[in-house]
N, C-alpha and C. Protein backbone atom coordinates (compact mmCIF):
# COMPACT_ATOMS: atom_id res chain seq x y z
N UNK A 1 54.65 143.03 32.51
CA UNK A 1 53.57 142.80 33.46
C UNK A 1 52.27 143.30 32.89
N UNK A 2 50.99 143.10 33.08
CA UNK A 2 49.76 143.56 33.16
C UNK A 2 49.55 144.95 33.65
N UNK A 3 49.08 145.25 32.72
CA UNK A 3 48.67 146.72 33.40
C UNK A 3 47.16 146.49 34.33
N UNK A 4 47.44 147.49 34.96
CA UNK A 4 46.43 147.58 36.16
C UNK A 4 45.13 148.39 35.39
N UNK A 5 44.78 148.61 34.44
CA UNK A 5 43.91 149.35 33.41
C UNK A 5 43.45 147.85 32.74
N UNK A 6 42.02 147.82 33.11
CA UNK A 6 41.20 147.15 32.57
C UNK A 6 40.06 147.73 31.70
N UNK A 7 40.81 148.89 31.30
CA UNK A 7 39.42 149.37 30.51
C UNK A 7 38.66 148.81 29.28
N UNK A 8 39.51 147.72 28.52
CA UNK A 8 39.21 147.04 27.14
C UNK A 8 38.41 146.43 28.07
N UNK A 9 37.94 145.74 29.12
CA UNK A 9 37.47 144.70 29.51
C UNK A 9 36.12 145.39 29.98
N UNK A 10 34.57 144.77 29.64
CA UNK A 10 33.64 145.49 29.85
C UNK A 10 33.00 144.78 31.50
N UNK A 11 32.84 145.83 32.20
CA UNK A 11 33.12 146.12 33.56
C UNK A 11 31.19 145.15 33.99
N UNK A 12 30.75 145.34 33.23
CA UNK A 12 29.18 144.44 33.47
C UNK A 12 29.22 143.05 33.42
N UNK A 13 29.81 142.80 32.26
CA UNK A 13 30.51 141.21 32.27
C UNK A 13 31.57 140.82 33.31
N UNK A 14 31.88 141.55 33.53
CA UNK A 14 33.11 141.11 34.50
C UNK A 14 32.42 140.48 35.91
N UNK A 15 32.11 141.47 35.87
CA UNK A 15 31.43 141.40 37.63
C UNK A 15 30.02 140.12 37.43
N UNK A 16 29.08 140.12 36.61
CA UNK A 16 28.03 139.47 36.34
C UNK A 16 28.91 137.40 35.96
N UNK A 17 30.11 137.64 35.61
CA UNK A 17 30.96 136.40 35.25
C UNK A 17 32.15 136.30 36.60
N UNK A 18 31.74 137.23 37.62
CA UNK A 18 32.55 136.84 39.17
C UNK A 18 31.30 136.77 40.24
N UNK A 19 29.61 136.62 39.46
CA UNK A 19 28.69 136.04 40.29
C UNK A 19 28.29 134.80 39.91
N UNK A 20 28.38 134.84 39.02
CA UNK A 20 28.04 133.12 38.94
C UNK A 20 28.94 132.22 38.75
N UNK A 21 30.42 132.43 38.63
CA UNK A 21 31.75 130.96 38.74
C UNK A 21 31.93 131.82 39.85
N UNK A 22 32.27 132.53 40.64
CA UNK A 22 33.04 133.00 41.58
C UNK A 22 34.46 133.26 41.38
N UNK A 23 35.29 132.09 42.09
CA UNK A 23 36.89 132.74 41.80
C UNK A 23 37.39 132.47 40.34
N UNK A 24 37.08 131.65 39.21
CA UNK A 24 36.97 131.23 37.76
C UNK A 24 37.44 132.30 36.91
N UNK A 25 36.38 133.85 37.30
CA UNK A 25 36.68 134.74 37.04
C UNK A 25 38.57 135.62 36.98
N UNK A 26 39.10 134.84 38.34
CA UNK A 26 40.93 135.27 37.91
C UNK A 26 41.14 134.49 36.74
N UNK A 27 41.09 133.38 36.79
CA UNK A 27 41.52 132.62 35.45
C UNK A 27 41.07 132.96 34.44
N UNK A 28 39.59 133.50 34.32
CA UNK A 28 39.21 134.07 33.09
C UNK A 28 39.73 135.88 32.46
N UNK A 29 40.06 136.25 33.93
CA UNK A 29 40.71 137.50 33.38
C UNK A 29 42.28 137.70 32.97
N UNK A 30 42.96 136.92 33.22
CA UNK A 30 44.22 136.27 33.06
C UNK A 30 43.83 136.04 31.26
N UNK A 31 42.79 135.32 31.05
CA UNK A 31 42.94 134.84 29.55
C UNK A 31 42.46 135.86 28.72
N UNK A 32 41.70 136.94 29.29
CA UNK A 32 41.34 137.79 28.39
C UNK A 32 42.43 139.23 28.06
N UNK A 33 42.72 139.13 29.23
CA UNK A 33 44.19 139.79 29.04
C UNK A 33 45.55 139.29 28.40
N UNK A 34 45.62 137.99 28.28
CA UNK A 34 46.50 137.21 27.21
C UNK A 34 45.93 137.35 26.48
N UNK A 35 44.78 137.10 25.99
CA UNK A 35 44.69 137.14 24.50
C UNK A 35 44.65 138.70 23.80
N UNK A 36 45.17 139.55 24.63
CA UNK A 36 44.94 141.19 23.90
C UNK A 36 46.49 141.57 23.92
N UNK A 37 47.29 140.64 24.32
CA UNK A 37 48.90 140.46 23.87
C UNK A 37 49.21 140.08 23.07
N UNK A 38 50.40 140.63 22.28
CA UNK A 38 51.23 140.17 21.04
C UNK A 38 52.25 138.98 21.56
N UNK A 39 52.42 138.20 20.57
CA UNK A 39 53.04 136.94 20.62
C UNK A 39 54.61 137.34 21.39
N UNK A 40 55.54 138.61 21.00
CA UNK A 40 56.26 138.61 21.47
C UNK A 40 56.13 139.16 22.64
N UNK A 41 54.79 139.81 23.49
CA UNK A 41 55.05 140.10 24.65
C UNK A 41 54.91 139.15 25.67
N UNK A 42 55.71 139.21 27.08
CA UNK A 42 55.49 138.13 27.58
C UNK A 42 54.18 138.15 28.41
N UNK A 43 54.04 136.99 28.88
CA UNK A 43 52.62 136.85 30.13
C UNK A 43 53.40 136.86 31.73
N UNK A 44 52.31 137.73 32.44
CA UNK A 44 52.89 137.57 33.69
C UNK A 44 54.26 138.38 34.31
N UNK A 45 54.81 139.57 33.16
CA UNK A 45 55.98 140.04 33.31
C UNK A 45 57.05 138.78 33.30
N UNK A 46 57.36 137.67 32.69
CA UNK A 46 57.74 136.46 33.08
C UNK A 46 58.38 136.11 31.40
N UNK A 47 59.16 135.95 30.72
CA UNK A 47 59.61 135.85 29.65
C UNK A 47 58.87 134.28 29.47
N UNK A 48 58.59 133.61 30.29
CA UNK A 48 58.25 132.24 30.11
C UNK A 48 57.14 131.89 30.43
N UNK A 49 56.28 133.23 30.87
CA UNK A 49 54.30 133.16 30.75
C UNK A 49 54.65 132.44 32.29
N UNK A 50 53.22 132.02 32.44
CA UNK A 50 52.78 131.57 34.01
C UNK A 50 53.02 130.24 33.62
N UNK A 51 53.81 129.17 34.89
CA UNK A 51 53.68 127.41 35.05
C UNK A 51 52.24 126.70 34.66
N UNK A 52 52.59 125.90 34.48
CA UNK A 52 51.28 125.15 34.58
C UNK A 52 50.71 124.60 35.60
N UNK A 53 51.75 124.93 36.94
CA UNK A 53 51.07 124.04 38.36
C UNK A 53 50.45 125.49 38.46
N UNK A 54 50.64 126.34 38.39
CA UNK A 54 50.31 127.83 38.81
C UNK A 54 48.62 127.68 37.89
N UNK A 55 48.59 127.67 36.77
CA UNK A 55 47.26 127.52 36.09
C UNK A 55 46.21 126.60 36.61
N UNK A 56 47.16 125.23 36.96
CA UNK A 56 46.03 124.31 37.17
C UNK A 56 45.53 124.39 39.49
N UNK A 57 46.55 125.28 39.57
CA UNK A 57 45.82 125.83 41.02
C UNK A 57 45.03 126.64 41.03
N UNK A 58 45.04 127.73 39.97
CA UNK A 58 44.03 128.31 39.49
C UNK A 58 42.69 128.43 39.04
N UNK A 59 42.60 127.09 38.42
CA UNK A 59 41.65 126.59 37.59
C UNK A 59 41.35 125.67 39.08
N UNK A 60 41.53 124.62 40.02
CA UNK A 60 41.03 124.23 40.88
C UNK A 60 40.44 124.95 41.94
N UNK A 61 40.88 126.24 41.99
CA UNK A 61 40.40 126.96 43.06
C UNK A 61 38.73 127.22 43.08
N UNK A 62 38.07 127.67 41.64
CA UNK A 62 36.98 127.13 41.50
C UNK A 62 36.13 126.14 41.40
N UNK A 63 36.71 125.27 41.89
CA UNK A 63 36.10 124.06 41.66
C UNK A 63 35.87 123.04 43.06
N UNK A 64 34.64 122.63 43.13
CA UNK A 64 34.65 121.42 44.03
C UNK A 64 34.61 120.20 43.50
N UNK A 65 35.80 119.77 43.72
CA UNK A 65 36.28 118.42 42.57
C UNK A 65 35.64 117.47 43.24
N UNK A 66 35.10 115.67 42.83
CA UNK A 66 34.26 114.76 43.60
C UNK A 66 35.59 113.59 43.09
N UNK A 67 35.82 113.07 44.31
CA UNK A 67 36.10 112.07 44.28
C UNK A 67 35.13 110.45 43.36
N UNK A 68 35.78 109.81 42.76
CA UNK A 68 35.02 109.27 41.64
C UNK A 68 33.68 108.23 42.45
N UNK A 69 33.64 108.08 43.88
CA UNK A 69 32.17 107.47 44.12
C UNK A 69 31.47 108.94 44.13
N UNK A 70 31.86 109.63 44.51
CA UNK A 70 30.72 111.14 44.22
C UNK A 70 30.25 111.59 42.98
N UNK A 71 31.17 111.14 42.17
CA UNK A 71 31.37 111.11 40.86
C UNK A 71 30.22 110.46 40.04
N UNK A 72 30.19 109.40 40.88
CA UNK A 72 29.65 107.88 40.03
C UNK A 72 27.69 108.02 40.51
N UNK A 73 27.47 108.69 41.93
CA UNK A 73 26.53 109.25 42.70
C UNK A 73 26.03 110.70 41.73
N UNK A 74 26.63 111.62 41.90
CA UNK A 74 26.29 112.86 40.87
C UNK A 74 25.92 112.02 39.91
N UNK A 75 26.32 111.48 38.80
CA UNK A 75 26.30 110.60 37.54
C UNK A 75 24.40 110.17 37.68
N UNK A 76 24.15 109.25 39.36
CA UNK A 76 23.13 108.83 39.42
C UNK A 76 22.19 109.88 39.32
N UNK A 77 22.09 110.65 39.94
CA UNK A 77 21.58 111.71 40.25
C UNK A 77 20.98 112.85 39.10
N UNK A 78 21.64 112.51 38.03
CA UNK A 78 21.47 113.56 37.09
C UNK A 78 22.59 114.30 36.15
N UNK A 79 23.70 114.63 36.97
CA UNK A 79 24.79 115.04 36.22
C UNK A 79 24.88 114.19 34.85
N UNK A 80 25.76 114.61 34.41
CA UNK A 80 26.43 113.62 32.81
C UNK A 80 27.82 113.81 33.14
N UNK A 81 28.38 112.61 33.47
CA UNK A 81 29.84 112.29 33.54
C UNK A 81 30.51 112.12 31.73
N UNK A 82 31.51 113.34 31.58
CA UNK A 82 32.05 113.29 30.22
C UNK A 82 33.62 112.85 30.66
N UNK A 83 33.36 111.53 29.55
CA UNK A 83 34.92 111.43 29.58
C UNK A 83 35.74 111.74 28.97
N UNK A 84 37.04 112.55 28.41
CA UNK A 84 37.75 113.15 27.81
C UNK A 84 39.26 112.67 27.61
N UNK A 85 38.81 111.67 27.64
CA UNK A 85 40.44 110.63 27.51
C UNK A 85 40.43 110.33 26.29
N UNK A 86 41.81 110.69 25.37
CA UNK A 86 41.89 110.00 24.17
C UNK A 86 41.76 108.25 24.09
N UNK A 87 41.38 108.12 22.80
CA UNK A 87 40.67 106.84 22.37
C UNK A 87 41.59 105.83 22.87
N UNK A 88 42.97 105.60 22.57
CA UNK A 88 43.85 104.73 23.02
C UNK A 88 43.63 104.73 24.40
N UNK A 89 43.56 105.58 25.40
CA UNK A 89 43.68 105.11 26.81
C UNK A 89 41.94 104.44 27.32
N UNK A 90 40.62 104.70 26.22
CA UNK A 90 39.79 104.58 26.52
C UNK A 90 40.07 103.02 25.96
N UNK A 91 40.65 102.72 24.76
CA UNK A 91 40.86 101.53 24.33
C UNK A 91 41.95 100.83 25.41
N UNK A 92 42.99 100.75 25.69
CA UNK A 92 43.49 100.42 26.81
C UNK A 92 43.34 100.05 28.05
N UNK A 93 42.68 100.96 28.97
CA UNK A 93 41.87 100.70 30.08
C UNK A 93 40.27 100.46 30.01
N UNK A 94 39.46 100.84 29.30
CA UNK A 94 38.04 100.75 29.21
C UNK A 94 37.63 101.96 29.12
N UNK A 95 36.13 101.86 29.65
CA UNK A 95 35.21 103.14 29.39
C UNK A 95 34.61 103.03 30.96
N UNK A 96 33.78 103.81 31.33
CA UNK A 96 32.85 104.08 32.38
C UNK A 96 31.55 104.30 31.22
N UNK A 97 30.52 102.83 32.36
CA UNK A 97 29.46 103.19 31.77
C UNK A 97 28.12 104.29 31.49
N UNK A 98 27.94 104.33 30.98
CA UNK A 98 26.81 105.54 30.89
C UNK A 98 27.96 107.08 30.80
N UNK A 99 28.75 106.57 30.52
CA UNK A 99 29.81 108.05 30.30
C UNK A 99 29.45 108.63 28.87
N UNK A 100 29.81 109.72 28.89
CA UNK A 100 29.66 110.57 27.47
C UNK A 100 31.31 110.76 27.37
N UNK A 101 31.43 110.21 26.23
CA UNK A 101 33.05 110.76 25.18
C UNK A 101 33.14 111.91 24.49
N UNK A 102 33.51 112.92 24.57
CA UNK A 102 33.88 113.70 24.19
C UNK A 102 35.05 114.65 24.03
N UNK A 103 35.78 114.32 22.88
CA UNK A 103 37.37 114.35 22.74
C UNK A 103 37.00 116.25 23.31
N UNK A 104 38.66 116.02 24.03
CA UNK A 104 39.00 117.51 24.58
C UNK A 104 39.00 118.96 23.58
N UNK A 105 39.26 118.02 22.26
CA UNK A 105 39.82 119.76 21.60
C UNK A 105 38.69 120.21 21.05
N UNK A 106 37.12 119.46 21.31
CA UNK A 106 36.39 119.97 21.03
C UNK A 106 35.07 120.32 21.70
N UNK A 107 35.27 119.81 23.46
CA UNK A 107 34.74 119.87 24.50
C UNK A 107 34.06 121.61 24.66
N UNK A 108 34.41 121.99 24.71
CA UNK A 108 34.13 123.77 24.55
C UNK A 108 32.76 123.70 23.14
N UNK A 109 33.31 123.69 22.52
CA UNK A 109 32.11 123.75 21.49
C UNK A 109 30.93 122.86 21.88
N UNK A 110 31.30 121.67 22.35
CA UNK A 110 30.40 120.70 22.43
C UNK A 110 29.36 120.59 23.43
N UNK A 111 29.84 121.71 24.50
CA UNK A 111 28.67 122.40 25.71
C UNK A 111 28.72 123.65 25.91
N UNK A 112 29.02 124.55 25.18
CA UNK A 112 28.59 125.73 25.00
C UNK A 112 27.31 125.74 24.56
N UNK A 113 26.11 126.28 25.22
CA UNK A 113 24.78 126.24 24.91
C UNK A 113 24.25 127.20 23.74
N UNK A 114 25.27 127.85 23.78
CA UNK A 114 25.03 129.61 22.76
C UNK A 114 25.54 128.23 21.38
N UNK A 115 26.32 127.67 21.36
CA UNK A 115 26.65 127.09 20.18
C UNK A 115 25.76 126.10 19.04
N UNK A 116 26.80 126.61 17.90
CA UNK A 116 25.54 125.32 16.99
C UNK A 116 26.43 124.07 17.25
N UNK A 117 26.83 123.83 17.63
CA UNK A 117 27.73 122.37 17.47
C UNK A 117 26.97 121.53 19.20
N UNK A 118 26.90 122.36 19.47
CA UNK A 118 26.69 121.58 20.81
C UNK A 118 26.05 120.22 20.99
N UNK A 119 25.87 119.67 21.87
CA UNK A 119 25.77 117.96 22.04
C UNK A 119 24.64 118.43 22.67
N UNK A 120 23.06 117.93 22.36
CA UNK A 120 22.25 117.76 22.04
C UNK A 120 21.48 117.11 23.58
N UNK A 121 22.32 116.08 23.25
CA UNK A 121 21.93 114.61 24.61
C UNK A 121 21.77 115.57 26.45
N UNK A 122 23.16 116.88 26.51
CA UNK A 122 23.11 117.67 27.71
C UNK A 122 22.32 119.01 27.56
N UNK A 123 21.63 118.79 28.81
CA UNK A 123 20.64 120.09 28.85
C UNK A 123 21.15 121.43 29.02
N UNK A 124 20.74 122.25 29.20
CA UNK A 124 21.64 123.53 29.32
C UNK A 124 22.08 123.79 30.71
N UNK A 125 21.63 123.68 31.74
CA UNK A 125 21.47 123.48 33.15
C UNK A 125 21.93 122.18 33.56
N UNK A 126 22.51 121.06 33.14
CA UNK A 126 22.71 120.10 33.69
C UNK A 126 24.58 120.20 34.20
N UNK A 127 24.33 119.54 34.89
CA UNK A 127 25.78 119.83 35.79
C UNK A 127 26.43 118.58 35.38
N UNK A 128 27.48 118.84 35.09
CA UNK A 128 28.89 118.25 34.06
C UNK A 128 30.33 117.98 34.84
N UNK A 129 30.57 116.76 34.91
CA UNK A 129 31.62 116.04 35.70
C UNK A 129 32.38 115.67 34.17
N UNK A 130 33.32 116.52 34.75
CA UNK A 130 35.15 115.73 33.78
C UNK A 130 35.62 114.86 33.83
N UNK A 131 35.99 113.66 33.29
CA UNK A 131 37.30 112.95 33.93
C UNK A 131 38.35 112.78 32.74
N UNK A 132 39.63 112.68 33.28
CA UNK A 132 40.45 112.89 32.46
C UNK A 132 41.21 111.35 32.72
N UNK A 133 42.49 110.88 32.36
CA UNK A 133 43.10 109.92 33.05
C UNK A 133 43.66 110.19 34.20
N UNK A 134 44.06 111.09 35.06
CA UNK A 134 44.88 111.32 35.91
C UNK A 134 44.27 112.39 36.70
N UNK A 135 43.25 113.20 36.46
CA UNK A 135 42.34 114.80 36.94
C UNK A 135 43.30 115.78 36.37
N UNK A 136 44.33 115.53 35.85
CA UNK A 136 44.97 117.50 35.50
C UNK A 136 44.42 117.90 34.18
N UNK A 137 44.40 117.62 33.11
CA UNK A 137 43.21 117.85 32.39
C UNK A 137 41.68 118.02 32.45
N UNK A 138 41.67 117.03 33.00
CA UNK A 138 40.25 117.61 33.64
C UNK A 138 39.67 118.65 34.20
N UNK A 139 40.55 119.03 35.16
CA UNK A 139 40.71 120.32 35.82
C UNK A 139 40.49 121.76 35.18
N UNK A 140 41.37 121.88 34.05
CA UNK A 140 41.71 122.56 33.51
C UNK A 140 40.13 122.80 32.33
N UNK A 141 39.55 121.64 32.01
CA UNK A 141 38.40 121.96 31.28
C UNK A 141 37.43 122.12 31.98
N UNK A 142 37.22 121.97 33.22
CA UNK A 142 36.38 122.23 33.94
C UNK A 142 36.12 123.85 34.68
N UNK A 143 37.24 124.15 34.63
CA UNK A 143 37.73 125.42 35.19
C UNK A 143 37.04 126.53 33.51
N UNK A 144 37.26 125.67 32.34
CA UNK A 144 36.99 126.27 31.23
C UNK A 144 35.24 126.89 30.77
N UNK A 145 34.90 125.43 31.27
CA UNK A 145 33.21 125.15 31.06
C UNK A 145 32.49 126.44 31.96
N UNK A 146 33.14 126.39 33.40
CA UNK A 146 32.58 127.63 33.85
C UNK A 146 32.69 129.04 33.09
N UNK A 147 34.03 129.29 32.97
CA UNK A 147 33.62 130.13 32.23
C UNK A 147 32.39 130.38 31.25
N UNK A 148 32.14 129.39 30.42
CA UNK A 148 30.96 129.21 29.41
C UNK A 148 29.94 129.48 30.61
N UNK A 149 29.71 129.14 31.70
CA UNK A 149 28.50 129.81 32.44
C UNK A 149 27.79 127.62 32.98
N UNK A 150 28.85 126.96 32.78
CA UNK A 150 28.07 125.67 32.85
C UNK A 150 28.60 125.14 34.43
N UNK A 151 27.66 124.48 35.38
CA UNK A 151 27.93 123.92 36.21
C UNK A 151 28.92 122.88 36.07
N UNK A 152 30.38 122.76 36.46
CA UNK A 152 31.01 121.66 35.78
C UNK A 152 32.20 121.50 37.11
N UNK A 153 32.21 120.48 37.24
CA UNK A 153 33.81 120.24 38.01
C UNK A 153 34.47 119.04 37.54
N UNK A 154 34.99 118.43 38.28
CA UNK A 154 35.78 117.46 37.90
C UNK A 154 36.26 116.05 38.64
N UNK A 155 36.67 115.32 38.41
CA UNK A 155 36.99 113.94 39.22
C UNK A 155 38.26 113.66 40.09
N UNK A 156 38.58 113.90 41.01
CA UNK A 156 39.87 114.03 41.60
C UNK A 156 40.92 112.44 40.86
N UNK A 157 41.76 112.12 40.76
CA UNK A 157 42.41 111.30 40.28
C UNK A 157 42.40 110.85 38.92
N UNK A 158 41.20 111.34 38.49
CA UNK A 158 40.84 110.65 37.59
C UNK A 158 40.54 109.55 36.90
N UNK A 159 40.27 108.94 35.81
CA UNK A 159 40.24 107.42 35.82
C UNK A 159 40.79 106.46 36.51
N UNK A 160 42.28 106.87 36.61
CA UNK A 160 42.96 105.67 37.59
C UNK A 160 42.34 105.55 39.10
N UNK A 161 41.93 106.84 39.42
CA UNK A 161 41.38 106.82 40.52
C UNK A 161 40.40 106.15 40.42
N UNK A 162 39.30 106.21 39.79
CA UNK A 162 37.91 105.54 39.35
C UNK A 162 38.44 104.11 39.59
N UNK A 163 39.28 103.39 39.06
CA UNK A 163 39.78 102.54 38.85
C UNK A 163 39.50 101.70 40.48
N UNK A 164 40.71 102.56 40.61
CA UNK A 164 41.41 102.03 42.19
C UNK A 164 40.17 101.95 43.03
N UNK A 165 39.20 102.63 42.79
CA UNK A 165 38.06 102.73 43.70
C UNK A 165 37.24 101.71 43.52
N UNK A 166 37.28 100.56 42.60
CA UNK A 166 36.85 99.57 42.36
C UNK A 166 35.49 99.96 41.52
N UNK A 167 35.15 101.05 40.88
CA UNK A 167 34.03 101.10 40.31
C UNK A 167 34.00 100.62 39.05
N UNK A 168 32.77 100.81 38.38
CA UNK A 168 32.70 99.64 36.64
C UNK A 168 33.22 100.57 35.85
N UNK A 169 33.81 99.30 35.08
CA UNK A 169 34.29 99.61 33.90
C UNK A 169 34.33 98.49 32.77
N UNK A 170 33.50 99.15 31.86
CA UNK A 170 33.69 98.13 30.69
C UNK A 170 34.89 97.79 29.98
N UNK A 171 35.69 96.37 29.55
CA UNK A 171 36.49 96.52 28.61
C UNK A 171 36.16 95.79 27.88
């Protein structure tokens, strides 16, 4: 199990990163405390670490997810809708227009504002909609981005949802 001693963890950041994501902060202290574990210890007192429905309730709890016309509205509005679907399903089903692509394993770098890699096109302050194919990925990077300190949620259903909702899509 976790020890109840958070002293590695600096107590200014903590609190200053549970005022601006709010609840984000369990999920982020969860990861900072995994990552100060050895491979053979377990997570969670749990030989098999925490589920993934358990993570991705976690990671939603911060979040006010938009259904994809809110989605498509935020989008108007100003947000930047990133899509994060590998190429085959973007090749497969289409794209959403005016979407930004940006493959997942490098999404973190790519709006982290402190970073040199970062994508250029999003402002530092601009508020950032996920979509994934289905929202559980999505979720999960969105839940991430806060941490980074970025306004970000996510698309409930995700593309298919987009889909079903009759909105555009290029193929």
């Amino acid at each position: 199990m976790f020890s109840s001693d958070d002293s590695h963890l600096d107590q200014g950041s903590a609190t200053l990163a549970r005022d601006v994501v709010g609840r984000d902060i369990v999920l982020g202290m969860s990861i900072l405390r995994a990552s100060k574990r050895t491979r053979r210890e377990p997570l969670n007192g749990s030989p098999t670490g925490v589920r993934i429905e358990t993570l991705l309730a976690d990671a939603r709890r911060g979040l006010r997810r938009l259904a994809p016309n809110e989605a498509r509205d935020a989008a108007e509005s100003g947000a930047v809708l990133v899509d994060i679907r590998p190429f085959e399903q973007r090749e497969r089903d289409g794209t959403i227009p005016r979407a930004l692509v940006i493959d997942r394993n490098v999404l973190e770098w790519r709006l982290d504002s402190k970073c040199g890699f970062k994508e250029a096109s999003i402002g530092d302050h601009q508020r950032v909609v996920i979509i994934c194919n289905e929202g559980y990925s999505s979720s999960l990077a969105a839940a991430t981005l806060r941490l980074l300190g970025r306004d970000a949620t996510d698309v409930i259903g995700g593309f298919q949802n987009w889909l079903r909702c009759g909105l555009p899509v290029v193929r």
